[in-house]
N, C-alpha and C. Protein backbone atom coordinates (compact mmCIF):
# COMPACT_ATOMS: atom_id res chain seq x y z
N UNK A 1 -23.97 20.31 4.23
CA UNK A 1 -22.68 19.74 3.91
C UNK A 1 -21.76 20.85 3.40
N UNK A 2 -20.81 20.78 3.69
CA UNK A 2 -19.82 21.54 3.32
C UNK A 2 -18.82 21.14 2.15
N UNK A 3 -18.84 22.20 1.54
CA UNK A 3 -17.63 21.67 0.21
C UNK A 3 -15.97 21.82 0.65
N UNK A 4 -15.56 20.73 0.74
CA UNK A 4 -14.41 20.60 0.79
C UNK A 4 -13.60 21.07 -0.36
N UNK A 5 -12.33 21.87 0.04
CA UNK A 5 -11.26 22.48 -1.17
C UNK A 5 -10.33 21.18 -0.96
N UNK A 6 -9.23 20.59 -2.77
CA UNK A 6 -8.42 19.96 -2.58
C UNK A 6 -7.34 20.07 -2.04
N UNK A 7 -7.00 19.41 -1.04
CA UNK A 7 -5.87 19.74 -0.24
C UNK A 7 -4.79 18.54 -1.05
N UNK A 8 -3.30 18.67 -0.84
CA UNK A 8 -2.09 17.90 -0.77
C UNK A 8 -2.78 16.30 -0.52
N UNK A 9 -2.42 15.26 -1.60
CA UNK A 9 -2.27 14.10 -0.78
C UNK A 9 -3.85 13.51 -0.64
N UNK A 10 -4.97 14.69 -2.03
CA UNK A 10 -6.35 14.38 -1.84
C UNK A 10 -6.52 13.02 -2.97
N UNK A 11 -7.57 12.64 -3.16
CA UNK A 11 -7.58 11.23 -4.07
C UNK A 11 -8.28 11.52 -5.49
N UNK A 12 -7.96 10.90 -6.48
CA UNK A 12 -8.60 11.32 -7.62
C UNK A 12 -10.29 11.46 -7.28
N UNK A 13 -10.82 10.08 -6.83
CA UNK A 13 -12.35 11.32 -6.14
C UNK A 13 -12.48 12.24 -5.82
N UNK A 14 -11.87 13.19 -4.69
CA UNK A 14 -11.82 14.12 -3.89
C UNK A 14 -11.86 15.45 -5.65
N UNK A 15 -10.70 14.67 -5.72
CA UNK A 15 -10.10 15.79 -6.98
C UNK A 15 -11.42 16.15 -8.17
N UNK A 16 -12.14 14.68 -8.34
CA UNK A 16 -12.94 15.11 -8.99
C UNK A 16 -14.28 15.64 -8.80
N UNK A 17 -14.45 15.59 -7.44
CA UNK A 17 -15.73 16.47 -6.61
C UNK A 17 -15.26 17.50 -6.47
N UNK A 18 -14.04 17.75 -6.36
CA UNK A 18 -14.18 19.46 -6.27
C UNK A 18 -13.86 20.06 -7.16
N UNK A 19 -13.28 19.21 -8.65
CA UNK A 19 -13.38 20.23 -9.91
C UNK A 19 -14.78 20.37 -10.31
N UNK A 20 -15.84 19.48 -9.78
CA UNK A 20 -16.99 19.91 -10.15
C UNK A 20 -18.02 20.65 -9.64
N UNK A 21 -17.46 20.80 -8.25
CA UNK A 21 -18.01 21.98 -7.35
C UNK A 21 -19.34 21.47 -6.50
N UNK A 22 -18.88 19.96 -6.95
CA UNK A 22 -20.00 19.02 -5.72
C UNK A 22 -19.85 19.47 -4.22
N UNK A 23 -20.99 19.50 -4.04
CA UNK A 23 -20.85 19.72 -2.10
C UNK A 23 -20.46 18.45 -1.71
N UNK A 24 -19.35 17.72 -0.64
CA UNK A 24 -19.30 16.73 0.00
C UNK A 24 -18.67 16.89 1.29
N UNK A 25 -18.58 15.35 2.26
CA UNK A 25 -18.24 15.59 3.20
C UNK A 25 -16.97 14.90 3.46
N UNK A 26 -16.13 14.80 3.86
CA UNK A 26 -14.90 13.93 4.26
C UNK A 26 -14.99 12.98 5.57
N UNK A 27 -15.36 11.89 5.47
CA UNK A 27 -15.00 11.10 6.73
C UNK A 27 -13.64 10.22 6.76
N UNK A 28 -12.75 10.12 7.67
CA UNK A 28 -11.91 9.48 7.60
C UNK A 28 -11.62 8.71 9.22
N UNK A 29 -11.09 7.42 9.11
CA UNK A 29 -10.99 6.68 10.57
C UNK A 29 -9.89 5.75 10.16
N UNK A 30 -9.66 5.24 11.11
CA UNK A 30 -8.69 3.98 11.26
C UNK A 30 -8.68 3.03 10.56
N UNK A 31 -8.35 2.94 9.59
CA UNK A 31 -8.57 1.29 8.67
C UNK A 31 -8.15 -0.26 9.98
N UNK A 32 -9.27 -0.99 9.97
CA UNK A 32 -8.68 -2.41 10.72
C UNK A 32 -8.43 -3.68 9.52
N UNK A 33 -7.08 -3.72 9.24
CA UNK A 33 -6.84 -4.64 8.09
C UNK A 33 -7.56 -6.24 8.54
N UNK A 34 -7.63 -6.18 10.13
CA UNK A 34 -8.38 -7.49 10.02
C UNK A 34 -9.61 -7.80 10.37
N UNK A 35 -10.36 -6.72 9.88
CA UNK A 35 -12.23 -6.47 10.15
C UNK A 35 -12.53 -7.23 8.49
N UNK A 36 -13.05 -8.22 8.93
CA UNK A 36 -13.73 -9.32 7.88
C UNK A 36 -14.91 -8.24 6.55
N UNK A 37 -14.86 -6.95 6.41
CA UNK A 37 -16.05 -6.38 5.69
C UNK A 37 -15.54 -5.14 5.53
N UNK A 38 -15.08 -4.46 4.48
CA UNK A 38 -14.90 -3.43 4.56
C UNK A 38 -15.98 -2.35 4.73
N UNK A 39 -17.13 -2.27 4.12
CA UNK A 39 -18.13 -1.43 4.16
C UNK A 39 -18.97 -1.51 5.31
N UNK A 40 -18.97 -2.91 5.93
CA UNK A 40 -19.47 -2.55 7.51
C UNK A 40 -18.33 -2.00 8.51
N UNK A 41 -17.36 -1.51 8.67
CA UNK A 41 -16.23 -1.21 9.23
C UNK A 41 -16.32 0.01 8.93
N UNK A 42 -16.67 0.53 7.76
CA UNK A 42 -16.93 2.29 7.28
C UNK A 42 -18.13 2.72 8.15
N UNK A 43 -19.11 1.68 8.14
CA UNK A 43 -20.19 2.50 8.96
C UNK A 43 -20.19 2.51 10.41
N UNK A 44 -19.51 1.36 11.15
CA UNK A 44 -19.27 1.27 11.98
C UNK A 44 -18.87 2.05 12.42
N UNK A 45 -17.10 2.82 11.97
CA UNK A 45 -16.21 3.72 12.59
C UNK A 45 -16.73 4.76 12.27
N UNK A 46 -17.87 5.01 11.66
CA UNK A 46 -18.23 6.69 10.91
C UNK A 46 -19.72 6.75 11.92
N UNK A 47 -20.40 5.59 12.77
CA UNK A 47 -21.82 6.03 12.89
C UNK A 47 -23.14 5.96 12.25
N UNK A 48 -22.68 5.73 10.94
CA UNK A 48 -23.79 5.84 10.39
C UNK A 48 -24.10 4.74 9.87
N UNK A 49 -25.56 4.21 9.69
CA UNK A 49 -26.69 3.42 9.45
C UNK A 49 -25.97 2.11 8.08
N UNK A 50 -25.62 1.52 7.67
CA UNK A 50 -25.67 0.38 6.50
C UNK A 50 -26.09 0.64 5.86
N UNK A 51 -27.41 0.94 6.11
CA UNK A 51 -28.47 1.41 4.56
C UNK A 51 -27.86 2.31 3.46
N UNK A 52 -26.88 3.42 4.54
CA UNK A 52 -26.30 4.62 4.04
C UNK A 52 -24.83 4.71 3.39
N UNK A 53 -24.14 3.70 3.95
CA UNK A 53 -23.26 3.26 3.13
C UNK A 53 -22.95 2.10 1.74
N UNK A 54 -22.77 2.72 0.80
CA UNK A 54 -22.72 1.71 -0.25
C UNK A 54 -21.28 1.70 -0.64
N UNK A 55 -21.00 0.23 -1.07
CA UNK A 55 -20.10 -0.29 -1.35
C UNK A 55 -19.55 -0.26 -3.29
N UNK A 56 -18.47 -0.20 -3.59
CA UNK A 56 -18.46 -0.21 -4.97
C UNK A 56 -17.89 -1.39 -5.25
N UNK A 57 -18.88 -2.35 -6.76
CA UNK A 57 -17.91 -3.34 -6.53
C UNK A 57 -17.87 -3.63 -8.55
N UNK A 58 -16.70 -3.92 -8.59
CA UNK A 58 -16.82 -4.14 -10.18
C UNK A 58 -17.36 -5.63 -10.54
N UNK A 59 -18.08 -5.39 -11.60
CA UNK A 59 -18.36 -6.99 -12.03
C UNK A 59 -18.07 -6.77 -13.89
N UNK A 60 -18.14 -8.02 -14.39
CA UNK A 60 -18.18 -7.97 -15.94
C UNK A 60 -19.42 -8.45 -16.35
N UNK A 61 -20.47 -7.61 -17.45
CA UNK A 61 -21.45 -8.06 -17.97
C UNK A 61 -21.48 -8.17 -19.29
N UNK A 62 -21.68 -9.30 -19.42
CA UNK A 62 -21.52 -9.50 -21.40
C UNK A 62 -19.97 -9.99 -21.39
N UNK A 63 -18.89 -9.09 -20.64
CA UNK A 63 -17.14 -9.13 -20.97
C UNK A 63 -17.20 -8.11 -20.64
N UNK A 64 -17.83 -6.63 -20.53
CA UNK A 64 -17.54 -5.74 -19.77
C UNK A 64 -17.88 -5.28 -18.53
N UNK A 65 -16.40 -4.43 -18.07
CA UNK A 65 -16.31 -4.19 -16.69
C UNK A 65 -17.21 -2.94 -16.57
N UNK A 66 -18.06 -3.24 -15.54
CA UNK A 66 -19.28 -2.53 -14.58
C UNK A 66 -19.40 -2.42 -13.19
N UNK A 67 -19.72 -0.91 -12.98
CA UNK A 67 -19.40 -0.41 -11.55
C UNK A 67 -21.09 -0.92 -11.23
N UNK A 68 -20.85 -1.37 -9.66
CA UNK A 68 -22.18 -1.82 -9.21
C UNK A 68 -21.74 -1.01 -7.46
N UNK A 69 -23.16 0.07 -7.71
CA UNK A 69 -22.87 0.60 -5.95
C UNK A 69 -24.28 0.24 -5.04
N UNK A 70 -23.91 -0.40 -4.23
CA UNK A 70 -24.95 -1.44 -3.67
C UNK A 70 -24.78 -0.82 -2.03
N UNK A 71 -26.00 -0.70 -1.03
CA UNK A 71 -25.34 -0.65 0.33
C UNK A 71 -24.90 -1.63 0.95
N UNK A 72 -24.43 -1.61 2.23
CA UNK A 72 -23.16 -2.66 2.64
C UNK A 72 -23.86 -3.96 2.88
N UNK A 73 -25.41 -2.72 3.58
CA UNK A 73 -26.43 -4.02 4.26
C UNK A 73 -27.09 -4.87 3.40
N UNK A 74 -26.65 -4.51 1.79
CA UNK A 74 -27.38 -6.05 1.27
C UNK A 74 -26.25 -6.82 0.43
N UNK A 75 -26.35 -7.09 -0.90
CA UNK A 75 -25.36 -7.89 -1.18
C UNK A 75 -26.01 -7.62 -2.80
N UNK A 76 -24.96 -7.72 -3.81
CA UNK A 76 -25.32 -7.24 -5.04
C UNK A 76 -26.26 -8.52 -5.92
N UNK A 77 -27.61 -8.11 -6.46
CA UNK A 77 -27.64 -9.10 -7.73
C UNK A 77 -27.61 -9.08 -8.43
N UNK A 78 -26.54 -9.94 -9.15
CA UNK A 78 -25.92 -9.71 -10.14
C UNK A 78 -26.93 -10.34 -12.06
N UNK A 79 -27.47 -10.88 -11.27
CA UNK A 79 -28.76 -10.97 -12.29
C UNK A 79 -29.90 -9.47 -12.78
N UNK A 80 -29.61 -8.95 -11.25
CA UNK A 80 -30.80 -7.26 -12.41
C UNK A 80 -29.42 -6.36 -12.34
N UNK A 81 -28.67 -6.73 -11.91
CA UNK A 81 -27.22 -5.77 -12.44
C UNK A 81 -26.96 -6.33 -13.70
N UNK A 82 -27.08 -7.18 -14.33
CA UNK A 82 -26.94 -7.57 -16.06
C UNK A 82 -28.08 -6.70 -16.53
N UNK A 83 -28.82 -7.02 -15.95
CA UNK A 83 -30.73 -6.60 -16.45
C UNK A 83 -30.10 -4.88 -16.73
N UNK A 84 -30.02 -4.01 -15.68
CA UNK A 84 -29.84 -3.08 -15.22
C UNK A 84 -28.92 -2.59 -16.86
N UNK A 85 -27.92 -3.15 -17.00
CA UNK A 85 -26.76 -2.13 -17.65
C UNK A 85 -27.05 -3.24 -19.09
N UNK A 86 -28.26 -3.70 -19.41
CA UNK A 86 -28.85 -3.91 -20.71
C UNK A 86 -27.77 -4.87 -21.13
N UNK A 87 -27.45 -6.30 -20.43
CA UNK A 87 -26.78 -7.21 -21.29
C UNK A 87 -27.62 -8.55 -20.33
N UNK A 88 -26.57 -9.55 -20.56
CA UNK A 88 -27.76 -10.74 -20.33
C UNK A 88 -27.23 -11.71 -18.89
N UNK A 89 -25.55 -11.52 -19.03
CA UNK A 89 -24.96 -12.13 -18.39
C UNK A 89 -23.64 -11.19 -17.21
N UNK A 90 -23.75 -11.54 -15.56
CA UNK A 90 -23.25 -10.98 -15.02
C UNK A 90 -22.05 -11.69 -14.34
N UNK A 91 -21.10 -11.11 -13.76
CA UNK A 91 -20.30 -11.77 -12.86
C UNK A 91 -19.42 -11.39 -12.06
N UNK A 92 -18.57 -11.50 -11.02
CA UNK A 92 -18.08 -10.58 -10.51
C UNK A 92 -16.63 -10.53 -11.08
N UNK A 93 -15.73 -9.23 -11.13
CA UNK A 93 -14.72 -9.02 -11.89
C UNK A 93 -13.50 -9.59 -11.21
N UNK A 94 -11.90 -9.81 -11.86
CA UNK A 94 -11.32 -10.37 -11.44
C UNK A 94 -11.02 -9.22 -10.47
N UNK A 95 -10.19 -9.50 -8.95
CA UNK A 95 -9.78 -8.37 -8.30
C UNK A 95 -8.51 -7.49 -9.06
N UNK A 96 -7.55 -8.02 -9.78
CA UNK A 96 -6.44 -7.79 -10.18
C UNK A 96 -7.11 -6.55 -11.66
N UNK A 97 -8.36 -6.78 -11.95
CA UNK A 97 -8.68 -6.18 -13.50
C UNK A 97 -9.36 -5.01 -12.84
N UNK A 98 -9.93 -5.08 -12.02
CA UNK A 98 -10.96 -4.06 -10.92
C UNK A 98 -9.94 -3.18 -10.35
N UNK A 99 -8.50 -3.48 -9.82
CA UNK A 99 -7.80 -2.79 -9.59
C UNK A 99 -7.09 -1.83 -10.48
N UNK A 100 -6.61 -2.74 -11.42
CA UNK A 100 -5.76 -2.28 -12.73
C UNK A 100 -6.72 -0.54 -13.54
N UNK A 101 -8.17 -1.19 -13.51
CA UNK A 101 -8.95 -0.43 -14.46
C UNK A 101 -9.44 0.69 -13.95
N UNK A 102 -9.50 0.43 -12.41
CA UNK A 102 -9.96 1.51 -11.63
C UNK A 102 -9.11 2.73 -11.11
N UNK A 103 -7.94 1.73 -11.04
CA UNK A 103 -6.97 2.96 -10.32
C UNK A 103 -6.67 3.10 -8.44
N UNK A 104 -7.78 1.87 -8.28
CA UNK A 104 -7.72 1.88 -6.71
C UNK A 104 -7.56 0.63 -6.31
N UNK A 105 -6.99 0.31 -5.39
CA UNK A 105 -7.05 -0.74 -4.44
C UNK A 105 -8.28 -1.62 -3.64
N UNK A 106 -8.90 -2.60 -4.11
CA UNK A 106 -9.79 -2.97 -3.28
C UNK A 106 -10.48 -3.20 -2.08
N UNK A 107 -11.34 -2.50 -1.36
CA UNK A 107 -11.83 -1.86 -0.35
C UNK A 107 -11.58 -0.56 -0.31
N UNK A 108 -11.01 0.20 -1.31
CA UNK A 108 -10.92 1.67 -1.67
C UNK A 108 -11.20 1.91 -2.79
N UNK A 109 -11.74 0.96 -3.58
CA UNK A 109 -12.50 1.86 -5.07
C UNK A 109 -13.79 2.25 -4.65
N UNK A 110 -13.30 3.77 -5.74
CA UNK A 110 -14.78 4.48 -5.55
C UNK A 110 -15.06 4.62 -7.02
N UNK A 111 -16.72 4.96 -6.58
CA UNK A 111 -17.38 5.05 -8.02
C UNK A 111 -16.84 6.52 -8.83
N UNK A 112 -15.85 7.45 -7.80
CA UNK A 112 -15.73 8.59 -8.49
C UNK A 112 -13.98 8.46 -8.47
N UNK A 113 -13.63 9.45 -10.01
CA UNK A 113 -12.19 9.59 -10.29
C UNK A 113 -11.73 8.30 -10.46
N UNK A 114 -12.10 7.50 -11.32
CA UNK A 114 -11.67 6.06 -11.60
C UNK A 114 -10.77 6.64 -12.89
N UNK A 115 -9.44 5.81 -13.05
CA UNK A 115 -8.64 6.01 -14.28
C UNK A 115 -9.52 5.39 -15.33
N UNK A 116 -10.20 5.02 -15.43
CA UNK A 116 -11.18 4.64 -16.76
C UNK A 116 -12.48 4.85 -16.28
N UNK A 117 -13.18 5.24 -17.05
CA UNK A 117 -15.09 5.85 -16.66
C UNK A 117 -15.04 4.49 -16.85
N UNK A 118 -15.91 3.76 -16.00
CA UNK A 118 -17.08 2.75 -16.38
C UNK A 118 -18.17 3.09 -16.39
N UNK A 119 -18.99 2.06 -16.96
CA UNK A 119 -20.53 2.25 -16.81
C UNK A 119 -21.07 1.69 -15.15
N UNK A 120 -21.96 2.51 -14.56
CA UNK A 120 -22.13 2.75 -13.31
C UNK A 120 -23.43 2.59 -13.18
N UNK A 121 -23.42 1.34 -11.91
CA UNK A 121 -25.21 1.31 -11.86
C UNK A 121 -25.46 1.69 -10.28
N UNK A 122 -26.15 2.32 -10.14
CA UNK A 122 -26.56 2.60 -8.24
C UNK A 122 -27.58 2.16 -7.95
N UNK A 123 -27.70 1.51 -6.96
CA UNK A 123 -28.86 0.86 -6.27
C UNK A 123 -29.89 1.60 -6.09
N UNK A 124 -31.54 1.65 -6.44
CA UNK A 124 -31.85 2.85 -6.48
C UNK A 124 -32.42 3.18 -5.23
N UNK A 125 -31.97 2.38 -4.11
CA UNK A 125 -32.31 2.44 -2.73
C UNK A 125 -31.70 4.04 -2.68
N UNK A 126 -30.71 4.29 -3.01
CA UNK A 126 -30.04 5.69 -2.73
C UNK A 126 -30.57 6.54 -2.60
N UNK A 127 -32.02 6.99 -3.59
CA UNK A 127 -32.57 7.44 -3.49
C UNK A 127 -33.26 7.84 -2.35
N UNK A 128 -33.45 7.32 -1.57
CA UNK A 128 -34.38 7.52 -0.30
C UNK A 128 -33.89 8.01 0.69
N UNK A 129 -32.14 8.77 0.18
CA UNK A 129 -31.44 8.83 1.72
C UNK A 129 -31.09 10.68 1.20
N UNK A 130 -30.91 11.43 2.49
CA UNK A 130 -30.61 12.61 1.50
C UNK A 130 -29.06 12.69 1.40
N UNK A 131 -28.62 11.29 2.12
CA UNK A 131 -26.81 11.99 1.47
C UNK A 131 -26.56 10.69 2.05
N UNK A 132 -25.68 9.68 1.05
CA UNK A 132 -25.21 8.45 0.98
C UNK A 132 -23.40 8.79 1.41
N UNK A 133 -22.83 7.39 1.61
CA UNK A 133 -21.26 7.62 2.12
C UNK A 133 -20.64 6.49 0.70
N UNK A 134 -19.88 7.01 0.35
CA UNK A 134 -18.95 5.79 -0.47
C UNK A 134 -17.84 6.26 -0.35
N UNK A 135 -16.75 4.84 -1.02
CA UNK A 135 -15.29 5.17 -0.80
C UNK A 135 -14.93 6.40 -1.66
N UNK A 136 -13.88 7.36 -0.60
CA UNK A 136 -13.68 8.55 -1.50
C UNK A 136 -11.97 7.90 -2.06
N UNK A 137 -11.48 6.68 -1.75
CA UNK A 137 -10.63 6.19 -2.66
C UNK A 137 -9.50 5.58 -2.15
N UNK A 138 -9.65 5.77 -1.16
CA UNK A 138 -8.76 4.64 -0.24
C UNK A 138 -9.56 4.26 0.97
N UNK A 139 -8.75 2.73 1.62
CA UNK A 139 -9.50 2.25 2.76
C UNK A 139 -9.08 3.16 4.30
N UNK A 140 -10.86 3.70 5.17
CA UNK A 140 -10.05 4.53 5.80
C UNK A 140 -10.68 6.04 5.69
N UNK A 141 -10.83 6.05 4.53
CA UNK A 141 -11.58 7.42 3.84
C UNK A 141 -13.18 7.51 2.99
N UNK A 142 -14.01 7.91 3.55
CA UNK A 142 -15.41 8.01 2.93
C UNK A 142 -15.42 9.43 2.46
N UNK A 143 -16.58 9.13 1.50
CA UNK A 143 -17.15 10.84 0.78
C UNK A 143 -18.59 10.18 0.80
N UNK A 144 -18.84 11.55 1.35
CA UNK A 144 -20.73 11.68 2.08
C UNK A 144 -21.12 12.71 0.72
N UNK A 145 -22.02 12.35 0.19
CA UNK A 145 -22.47 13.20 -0.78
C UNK A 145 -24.26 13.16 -1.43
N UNK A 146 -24.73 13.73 -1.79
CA UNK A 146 -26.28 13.70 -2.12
C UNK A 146 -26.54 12.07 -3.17
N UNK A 147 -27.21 11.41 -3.40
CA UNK A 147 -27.15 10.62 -4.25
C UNK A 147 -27.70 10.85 -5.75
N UNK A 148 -28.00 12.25 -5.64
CA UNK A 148 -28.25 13.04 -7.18
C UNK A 148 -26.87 13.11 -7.93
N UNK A 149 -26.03 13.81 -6.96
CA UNK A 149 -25.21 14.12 -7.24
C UNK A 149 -23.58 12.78 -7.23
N UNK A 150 -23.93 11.99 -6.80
CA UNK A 150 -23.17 10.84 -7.47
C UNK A 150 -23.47 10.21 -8.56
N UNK A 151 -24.86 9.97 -8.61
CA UNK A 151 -25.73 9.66 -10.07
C UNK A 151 -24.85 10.51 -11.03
N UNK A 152 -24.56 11.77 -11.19
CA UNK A 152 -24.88 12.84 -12.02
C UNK A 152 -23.42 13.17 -12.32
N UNK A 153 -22.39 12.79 -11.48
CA UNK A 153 -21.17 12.53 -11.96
C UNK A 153 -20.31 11.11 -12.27
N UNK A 154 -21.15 10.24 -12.46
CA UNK A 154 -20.74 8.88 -12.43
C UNK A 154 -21.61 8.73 -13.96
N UNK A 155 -22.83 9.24 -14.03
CA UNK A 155 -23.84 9.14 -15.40
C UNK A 155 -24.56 7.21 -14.86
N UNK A 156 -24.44 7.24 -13.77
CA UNK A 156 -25.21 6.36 -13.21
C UNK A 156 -26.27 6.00 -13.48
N UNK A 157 -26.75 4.53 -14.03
CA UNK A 157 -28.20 3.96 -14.13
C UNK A 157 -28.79 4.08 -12.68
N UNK A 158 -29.91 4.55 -12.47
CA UNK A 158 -30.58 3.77 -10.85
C UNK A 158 -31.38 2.88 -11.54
N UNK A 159 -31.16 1.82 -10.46
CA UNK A 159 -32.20 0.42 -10.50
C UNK A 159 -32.07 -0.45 -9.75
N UNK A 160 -33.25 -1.27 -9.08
CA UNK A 160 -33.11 -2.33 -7.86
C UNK A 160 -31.89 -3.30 -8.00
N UNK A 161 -30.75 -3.23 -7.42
CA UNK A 161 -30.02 -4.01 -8.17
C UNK A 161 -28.98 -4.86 -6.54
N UNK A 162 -29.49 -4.43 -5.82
CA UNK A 162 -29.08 -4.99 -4.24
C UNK A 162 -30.39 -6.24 -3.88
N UNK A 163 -29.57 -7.08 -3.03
CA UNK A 163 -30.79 -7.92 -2.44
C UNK A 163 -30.46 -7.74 -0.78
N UNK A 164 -31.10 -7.51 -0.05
CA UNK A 164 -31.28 -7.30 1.12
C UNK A 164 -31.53 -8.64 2.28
C-alpha cells in the first residue's frame, strides 16, 4: 500500500492518516444516490469482497454515542456492542446526532477524523483480513488500510460484535 500525501479538498480522515504517517489506500467511484446500501455499493464499485468492507455506524449505549465498525456483509449486534464498550444497554443513534457529532454525513462517516473522538468498537472479524476498506469520509470515497492500524488510531475495542 502506498501512503498517500494530503492533497486540496482531502477529508478530515485522509488528514488524519497522513498526519500520522499511516500507510493507506484511496478508492474512490461514483456514488448511486439510489443504490438501497451504501456499504454494498462501496464493494461493489471497488471489487472487493463484503467481508472486507466495514461499515461505520453510531449507536448510543447507556446515553452514549458509540462508533460500531461492522462489515457490510453482516449487520451490527447491538446487544455484544453494549457488552463490548462495558454498559448494559444499546441502540442505534439518532441520524441527525451521528451527523452533528461526527462531522460527516451519513453513508460517509468514518471511524477516522471525526469532530469528536468516540469510543470505537471493531468487529474483530477485521482481524483476519490484511487490509480492510472504510469510509474515508464522504459517500463515493473509501480508505483501505491494515486493521492494526485503524484499531490503533481510533483506540478501538476488538470484539465479536457483527452477526452474519
Amino acid at each position: 500500500m502506498a501512503k498517500k500525501k494530503h492533497a486540496a479538498g482531502g477529508t478530515p480522515a485522509t488528514v488524519a492518516l497522513t498526519a500520522a504517517g499511516t500507510a493507506y489506500t484511496l478508492h474512490s467511484y461514483t456514488h448511486d444516490p439510489a443504490h438501497p446500501s451504501y456499504g454494498e455499493e462501496a464493494a461493489e464499485a471497488m471489487g472487493v469482497s463484503p467481508e472486507r468492507v466495514f461499515k461505520t455506524l453510531v449507536a448510543e449505549v447507556d446515553g452514549a454515542l458509540t462508533v460500531a465498525v461492522v462489515p457490510v456483509a453482516g449487520q451490527l449486534d447491538l446487544k455484544a456492542l453494549a457488552s463490548a464498550a462495558g454498559g448494559k444497554r444499546a441502540a442505534m443513534a439518532d441520524p441527525a446526532a451521528a451527523e452533528r457529532t461526527t462531522g460527516y454525513v451519513r453513508g460517509g462517516i468514518s471511524p477516522l477524523g471525526q469532530r469528536k473522538r468516540l469510543p470505537t468498537v471493531l468487529d474483530a472479524s477485521a482481524s483476519g483480513h490484511a487490509t480492510i476498506c472504510v469510509s474515508a469520509g464522504r459517500r463515493g470515497l473509501e480508505v483501505e488500510l491494515s486493521p492494526a492500524d485503524l484499531a490503533a488510531l481510533t483506540a478501538a475495542v476488538l470484539a465479536p460484535i457483527a452477526r452474519v
